[in-house]
Protein backbone atom coordinates (compact mmCIF):
# COMPACT_ATOMS: atom_id res chain seq x y z
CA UNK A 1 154.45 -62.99 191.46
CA UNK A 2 156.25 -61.11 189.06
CA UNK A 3 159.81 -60.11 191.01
CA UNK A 4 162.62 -57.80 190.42
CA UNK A 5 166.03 -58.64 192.24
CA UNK A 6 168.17 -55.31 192.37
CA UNK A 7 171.80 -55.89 193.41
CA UNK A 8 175.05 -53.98 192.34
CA UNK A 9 176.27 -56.93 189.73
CA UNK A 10 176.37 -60.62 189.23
CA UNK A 11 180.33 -61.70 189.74
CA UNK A 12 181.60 -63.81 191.65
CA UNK A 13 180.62 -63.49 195.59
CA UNK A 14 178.75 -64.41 198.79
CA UNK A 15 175.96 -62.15 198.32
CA UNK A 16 176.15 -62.50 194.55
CA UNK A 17 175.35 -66.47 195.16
CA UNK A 18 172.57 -66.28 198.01
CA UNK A 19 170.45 -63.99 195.05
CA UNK A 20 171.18 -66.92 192.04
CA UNK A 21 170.17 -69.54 194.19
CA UNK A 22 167.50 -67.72 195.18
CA UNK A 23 166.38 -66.33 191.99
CA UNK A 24 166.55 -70.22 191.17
CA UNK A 25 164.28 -71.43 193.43
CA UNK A 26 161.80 -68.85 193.24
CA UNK A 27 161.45 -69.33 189.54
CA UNK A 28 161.36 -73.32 190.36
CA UNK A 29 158.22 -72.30 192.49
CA UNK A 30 156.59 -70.45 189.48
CA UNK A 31 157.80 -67.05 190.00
CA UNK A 32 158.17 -64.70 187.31
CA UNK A 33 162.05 -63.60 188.12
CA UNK A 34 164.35 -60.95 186.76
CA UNK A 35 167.55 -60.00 188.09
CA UNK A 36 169.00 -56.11 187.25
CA UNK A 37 172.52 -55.49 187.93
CA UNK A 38 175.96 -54.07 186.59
CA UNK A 39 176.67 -58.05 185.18
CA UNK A 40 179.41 -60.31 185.86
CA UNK A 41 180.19 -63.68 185.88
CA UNK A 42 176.84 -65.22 186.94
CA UNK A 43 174.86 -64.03 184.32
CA UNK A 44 175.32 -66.47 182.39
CA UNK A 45 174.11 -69.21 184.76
CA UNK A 46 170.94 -66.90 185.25
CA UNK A 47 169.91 -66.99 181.80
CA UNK A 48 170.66 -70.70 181.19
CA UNK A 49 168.40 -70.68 184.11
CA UNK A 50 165.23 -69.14 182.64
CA UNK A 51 165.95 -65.65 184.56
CA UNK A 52 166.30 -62.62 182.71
CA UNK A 53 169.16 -60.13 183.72
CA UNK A 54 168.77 -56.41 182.60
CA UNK A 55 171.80 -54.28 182.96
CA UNK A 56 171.96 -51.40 185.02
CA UNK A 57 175.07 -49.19 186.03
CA UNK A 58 174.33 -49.80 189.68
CA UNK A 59 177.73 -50.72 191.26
CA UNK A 60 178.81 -47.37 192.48
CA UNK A 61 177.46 -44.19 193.65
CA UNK A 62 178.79 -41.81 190.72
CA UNK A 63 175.66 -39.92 190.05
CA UNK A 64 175.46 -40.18 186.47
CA UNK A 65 175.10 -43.57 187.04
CA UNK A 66 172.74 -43.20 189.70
CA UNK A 67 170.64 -41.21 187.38
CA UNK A 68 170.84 -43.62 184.39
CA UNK A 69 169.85 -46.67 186.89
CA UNK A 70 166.83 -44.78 188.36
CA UNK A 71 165.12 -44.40 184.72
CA UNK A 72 166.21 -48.16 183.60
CA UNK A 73 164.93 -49.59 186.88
CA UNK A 74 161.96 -47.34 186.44
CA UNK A 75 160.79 -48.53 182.67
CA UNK A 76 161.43 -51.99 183.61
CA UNK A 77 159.37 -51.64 186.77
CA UNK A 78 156.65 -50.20 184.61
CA UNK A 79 157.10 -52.55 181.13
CA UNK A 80 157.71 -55.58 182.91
CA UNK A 81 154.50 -55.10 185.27
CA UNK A 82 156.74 -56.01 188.22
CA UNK A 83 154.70 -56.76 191.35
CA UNK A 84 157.56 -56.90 194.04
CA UNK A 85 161.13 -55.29 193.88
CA UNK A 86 163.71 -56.78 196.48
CA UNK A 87 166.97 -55.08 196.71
CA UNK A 88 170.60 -56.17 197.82
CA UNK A 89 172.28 -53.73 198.87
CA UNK A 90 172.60 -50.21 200.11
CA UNK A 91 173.08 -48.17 196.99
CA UNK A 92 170.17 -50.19 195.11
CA UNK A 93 167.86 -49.77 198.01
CA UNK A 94 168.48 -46.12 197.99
CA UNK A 95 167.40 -46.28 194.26
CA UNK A 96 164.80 -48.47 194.57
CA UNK A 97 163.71 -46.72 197.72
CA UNK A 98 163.16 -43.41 195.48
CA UNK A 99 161.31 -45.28 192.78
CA UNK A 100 158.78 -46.82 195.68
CA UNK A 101 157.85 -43.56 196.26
CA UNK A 102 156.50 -42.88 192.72
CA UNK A 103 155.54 -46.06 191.24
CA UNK A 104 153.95 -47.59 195.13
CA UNK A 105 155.25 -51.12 194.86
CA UNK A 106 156.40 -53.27 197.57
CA UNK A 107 159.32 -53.58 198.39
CA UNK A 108 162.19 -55.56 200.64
CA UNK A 109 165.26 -55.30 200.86
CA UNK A 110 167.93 -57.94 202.02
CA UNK A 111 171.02 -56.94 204.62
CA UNK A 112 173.82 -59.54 204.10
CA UNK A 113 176.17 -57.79 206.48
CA UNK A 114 177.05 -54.87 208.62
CA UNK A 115 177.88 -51.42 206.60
CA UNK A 116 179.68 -48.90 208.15
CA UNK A 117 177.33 -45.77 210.17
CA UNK A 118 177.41 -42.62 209.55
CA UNK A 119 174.53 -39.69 210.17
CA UNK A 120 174.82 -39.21 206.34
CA UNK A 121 174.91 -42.47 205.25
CA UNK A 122 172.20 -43.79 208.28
CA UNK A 123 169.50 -41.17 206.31
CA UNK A 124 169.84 -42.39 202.75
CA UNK A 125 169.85 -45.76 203.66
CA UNK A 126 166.10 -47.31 202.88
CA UNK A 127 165.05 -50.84 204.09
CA UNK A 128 162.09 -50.65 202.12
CA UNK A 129 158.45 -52.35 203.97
CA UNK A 130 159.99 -55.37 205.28
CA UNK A 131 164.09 -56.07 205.95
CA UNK A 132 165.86 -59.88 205.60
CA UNK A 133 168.51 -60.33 207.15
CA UNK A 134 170.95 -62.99 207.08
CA UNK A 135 171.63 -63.90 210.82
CA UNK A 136 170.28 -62.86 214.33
CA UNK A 137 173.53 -60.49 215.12
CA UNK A 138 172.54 -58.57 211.67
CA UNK A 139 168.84 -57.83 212.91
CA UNK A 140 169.85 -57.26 216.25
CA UNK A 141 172.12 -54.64 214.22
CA UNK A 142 169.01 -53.63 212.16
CA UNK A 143 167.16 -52.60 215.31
CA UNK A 144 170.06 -50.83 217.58
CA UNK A 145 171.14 -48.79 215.07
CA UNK A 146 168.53 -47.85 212.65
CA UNK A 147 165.53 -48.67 214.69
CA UNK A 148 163.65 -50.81 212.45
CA UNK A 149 160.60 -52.73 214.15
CA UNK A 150 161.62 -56.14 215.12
CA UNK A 151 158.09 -57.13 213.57
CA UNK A 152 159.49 -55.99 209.97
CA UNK A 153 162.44 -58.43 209.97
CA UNK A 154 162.49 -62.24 208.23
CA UNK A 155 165.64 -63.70 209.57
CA UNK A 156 167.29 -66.02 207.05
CA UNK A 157 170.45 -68.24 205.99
CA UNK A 158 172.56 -68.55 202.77
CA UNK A 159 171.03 -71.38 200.80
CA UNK A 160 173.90 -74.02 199.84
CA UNK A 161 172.63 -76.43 197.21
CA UNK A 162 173.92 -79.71 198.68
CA UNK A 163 173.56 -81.44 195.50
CA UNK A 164 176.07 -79.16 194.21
CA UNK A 165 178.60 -79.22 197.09
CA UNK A 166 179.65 -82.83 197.97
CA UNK A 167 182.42 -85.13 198.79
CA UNK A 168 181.25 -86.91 195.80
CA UNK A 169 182.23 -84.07 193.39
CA UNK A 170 184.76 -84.58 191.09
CA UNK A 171 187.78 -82.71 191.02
CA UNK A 172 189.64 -84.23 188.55
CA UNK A 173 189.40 -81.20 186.28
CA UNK A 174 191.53 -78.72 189.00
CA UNK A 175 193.86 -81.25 189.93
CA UNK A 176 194.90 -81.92 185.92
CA UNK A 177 194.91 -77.95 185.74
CA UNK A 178 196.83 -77.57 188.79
CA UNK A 179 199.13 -80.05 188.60
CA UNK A 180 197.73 -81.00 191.94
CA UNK A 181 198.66 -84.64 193.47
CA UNK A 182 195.81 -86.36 194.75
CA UNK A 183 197.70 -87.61 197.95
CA UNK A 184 199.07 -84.50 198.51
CA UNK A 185 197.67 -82.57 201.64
CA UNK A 186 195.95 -79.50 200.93
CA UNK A 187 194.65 -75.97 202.50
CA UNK A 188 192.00 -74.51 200.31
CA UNK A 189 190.86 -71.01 201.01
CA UNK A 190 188.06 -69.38 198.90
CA UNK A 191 187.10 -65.59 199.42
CA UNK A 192 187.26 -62.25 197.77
CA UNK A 193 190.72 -60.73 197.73
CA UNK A 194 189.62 -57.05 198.81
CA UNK A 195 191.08 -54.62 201.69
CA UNK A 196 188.84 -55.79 204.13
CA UNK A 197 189.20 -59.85 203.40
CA UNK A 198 192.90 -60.46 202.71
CA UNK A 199 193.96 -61.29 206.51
CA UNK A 200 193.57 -64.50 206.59
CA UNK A 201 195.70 -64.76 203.32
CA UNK A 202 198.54 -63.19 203.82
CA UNK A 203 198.61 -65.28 207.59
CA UNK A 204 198.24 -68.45 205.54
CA UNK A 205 201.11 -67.41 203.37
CA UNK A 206 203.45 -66.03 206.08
CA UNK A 207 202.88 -69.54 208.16
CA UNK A 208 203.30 -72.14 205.02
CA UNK A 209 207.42 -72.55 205.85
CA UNK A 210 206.37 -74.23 209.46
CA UNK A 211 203.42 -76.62 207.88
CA UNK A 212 205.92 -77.47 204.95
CA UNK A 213 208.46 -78.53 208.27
CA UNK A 214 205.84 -80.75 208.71
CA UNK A 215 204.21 -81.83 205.24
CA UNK A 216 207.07 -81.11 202.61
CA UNK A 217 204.03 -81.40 199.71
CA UNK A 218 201.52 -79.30 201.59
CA UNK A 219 199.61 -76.91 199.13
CA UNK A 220 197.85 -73.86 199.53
CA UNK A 221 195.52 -72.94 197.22
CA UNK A 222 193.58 -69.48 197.42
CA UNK A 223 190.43 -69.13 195.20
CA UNK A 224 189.00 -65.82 194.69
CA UNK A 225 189.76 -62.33 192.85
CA UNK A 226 189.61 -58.73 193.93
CA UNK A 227 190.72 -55.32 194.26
CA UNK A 228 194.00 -56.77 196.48
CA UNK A 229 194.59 -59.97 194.09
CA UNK A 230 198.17 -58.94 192.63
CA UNK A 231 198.86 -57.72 196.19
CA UNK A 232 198.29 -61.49 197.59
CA UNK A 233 199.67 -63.18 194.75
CA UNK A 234 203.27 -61.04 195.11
CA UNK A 235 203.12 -62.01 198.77
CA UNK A 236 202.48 -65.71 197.37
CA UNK A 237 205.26 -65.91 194.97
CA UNK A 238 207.95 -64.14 197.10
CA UNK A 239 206.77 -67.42 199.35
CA UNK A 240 207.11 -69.90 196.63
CA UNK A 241 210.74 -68.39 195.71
CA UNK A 242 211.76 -68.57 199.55
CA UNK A 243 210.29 -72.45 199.84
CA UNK A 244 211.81 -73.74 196.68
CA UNK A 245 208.48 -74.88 194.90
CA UNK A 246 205.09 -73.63 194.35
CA UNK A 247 203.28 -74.62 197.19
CA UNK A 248 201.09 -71.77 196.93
CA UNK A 249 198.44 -71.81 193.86
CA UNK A 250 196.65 -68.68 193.22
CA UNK A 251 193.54 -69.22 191.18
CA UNK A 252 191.72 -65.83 190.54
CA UNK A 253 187.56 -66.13 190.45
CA UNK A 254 186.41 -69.38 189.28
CA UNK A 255 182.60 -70.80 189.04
CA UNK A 256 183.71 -73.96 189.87
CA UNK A 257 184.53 -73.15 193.60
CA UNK A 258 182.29 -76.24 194.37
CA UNK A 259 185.31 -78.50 192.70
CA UNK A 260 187.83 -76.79 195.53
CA UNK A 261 185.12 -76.77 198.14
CA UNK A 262 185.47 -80.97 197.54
CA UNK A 263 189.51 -80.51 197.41
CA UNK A 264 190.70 -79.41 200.58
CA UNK A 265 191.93 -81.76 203.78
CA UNK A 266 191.57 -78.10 205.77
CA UNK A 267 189.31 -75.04 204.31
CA UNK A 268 189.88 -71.71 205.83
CA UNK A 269 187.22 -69.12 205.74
CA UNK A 270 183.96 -67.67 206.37
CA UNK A 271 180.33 -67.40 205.40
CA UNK A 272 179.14 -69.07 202.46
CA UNK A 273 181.79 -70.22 201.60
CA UNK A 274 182.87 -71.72 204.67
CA UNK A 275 179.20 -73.81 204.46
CA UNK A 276 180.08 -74.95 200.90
CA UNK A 277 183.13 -76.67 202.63
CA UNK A 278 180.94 -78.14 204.57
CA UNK A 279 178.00 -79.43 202.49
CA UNK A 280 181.31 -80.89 200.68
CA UNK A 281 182.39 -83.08 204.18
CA UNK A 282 185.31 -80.54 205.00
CA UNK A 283 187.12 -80.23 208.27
CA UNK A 284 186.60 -76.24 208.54
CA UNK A 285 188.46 -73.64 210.30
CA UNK A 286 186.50 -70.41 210.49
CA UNK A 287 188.52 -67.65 210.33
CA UNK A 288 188.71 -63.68 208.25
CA UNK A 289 188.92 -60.69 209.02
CA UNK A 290 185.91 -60.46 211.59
CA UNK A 291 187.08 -62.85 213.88
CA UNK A 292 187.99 -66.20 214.53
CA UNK A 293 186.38 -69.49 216.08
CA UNK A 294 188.67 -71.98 214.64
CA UNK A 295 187.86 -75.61 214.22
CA UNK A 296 184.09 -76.02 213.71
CA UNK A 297 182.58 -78.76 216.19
CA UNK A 298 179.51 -78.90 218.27
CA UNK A 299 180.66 -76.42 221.15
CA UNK A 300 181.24 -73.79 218.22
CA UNK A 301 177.87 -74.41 216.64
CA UNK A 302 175.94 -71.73 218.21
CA UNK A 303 177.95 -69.26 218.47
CA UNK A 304 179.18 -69.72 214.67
CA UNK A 305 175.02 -70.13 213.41
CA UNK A 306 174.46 -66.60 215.12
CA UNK A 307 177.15 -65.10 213.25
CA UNK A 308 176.42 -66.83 210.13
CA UNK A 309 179.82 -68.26 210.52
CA UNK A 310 181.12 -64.55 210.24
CA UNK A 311 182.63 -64.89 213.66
CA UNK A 312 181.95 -60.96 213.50
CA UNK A 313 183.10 -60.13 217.46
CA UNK A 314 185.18 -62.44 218.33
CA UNK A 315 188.62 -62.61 218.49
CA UNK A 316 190.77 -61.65 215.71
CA UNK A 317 193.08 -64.44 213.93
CA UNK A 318 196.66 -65.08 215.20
CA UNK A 319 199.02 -67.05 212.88
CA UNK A 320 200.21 -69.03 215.87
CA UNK A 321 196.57 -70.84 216.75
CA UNK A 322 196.10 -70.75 212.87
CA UNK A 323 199.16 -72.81 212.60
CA UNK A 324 198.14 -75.09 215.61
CA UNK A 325 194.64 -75.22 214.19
CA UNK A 326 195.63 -76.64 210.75
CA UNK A 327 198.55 -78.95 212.07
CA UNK A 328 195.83 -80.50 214.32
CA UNK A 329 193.36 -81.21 211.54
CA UNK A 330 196.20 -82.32 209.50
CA UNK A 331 197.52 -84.62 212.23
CA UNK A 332 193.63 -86.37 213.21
CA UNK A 333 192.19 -89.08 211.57
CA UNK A 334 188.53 -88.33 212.42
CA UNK A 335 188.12 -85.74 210.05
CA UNK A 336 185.54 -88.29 207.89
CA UNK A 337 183.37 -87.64 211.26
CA UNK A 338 184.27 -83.88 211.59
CA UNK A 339 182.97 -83.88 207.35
CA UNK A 340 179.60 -85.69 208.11
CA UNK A 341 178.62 -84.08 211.59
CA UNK A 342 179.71 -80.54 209.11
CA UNK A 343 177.88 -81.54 206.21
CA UNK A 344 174.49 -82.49 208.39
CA UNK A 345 174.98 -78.98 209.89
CA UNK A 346 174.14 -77.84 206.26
CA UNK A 347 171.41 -79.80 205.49
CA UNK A 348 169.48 -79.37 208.84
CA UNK A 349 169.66 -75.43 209.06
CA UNK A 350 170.94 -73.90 205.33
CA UNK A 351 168.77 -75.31 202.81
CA UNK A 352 167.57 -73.48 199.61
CA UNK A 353 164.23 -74.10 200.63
CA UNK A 354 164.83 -72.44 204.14
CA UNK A 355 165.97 -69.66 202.53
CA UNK A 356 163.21 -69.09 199.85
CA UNK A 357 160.68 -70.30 202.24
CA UNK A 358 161.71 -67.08 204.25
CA UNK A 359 161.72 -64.70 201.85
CA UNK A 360 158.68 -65.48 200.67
CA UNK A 361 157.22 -65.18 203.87
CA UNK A 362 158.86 -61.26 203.58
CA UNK A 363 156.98 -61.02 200.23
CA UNK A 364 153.75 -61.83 201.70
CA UNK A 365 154.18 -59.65 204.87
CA UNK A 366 153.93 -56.69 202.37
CA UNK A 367 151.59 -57.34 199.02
CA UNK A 368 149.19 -55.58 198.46
């Protein structure tokens, strides 16, 4: 099929990642892909893949914008011959949703997370002929609140390529960059830096003086850019001044996450990201601005899996079992277990090919 994946742009992200390895793998299977979005940092990787990205101003809702995306979306649907559009997010799908209705192509649309309700908002919003979403709480969402036909929704996972995240990755590269010590422990924490997913980072800063008590040449290092960056990194170098040393690194977005994924003795975080950790053999403490489940182990497997280790519900992170949770990964010396039984985790239920194999089965549920 010929396939056009609509998302708001291409930088750095959770959501931004599930669509390149998807768009990956679908080509792999003899699709015909093209990706349309505002751009950013994984364009580049598309088009060393074979994809072809076409830009669109499509990440925000200024009308002008909305306007110019409609008619570029509309001539590539058109010139392009595309047979199936599958949109991101809620501002594309609204878009896209408008062009379905004159150009009559199928269409699917992906939820990655929970979006804030309003009667406004709950009337534009357009989940096109079939929904994915990317855990059970999500379509359990889907149906409750905007009563979509639990016959109409694929549930999937976020695709980690486990050739890509790996103990065995080298990491030589950061550590030279860095300045990091090989022998030194280290906390690695990878997520945007926005107002809705900078909790866990300012805790980690604000509880570095007791684990340096502990482990004088602990280092935290905090991957990931965003609206609140310069915010964090203040809070991190008012820390660094107060502890004598900087034992907090600050990295901005990098495409080499899968380099710190390999690095950490602890990873803190949630989502993808959390599962790259993972695929890498990481000890991994879940834990942002959702909620918190803390160590991952078997008796946290379910309930992390139908949160897509979101922890969305639970209870909300306290630096106290934070602290305790990190000392006491720190402290074990099973963690090569903890990394393999984690790492199986990945391979078992968060494949690529689960992923596309679902989607695809969205596609067909709606050609015509």
């Amino acid at each position: 099929m010929r396939i056009l994946m609509v998302t708001m742009g291409m930088d750095i992200g959770g959501a931004e990642t599930h669509i390149l390895e998807l768009a990956k793998e679908l080509k792999r299977r003899n699709h015909e892909v093209f990706v349309a979005s505002n751009g950013g940092k994984y364009v580049e990787e598309l088009n060393q893949s074979g994809i072809e990205h076409i830009w669109a101003p499509l990440n925000n809702k200024n009308p002008k914008n909305v306007l110019k995306s409609y008619q570029i979306l509309k001539d590539l649907i058109q010139n392009k011959k595309i047979e199936l559009v599958h949109s991101h997010t809620r501002i594309t799908s609204f878009i896209c949703g408008k062009l379905q209705k004159r150009l009559h192509f199928p269409f699917v649309t992906t939820d990655h997370g929970v979006f804030k309700i309003t009667p406004l908002l709950k009337m534009i919003t357009d989940w096109g002929d079939a929904t994915i979403a990317v855990s059970e709480d999500i379509k359990d969402y889907l149906m409750q609140n905007y009563r979509i036909d639990e016959n109409q929704i694929v549930v999937t996972v976020n695709g980690i390529d486990i050739k890509k995240f790996s103990k065995e990755t080298d990491t030589t590269a950061i550590c030279e960059e860095f300045h990091l010590e090989k022998e030194a422990p280290k906390i690695v924490h990878i997520s945007r830096l926005d107002s809705e997913t900078t909790l866990v980072a300012h805790q980690l800063i604000d509880i570095m003086p007791e684990i340096a008590k502990q482990y004088p040449n602990i280092k935290l290092i905090m991957v990931g850019g965003g609206t609140c960056f310069e915010e964090v990194k203040k809070c991190a170098d008012e820390m660094n001044q107060k502890l004598g040393k900087n034992s907090i690194i600050m990295t901005n977005s990098r495409t080499d996450v899968n380099q710190f994924a390999a690095l950490g003795d602890v990873f803190v975080g949630l989502s993808r990201a959390a599962l790259e950790a993972m695929a890498s053999e990481r000890p991994v403490i879940l834990a942002g601005n959702q909620g918190y489940l803390g160590i991952f182990d078997e008796a946290k497997q379910t309930k992390a899996i139908e949160t897509n280790f979101c922890c969305r519900g639970l209870e909300m992170p306290k630096k106290e079992r934070l602290k305790e949770d990190i000392l006491t990964i720190l402290s074990q010396h099973n963690n090569e277990e903890m990394g393999e039984f984690n790492r199986n985790i990945v391979k078992e239920f968060y494949s690529i090919e689960k992923m596309t194999n679902d989607c695809e089965k969205a596609y067909q549920m709606v050609k015509k």
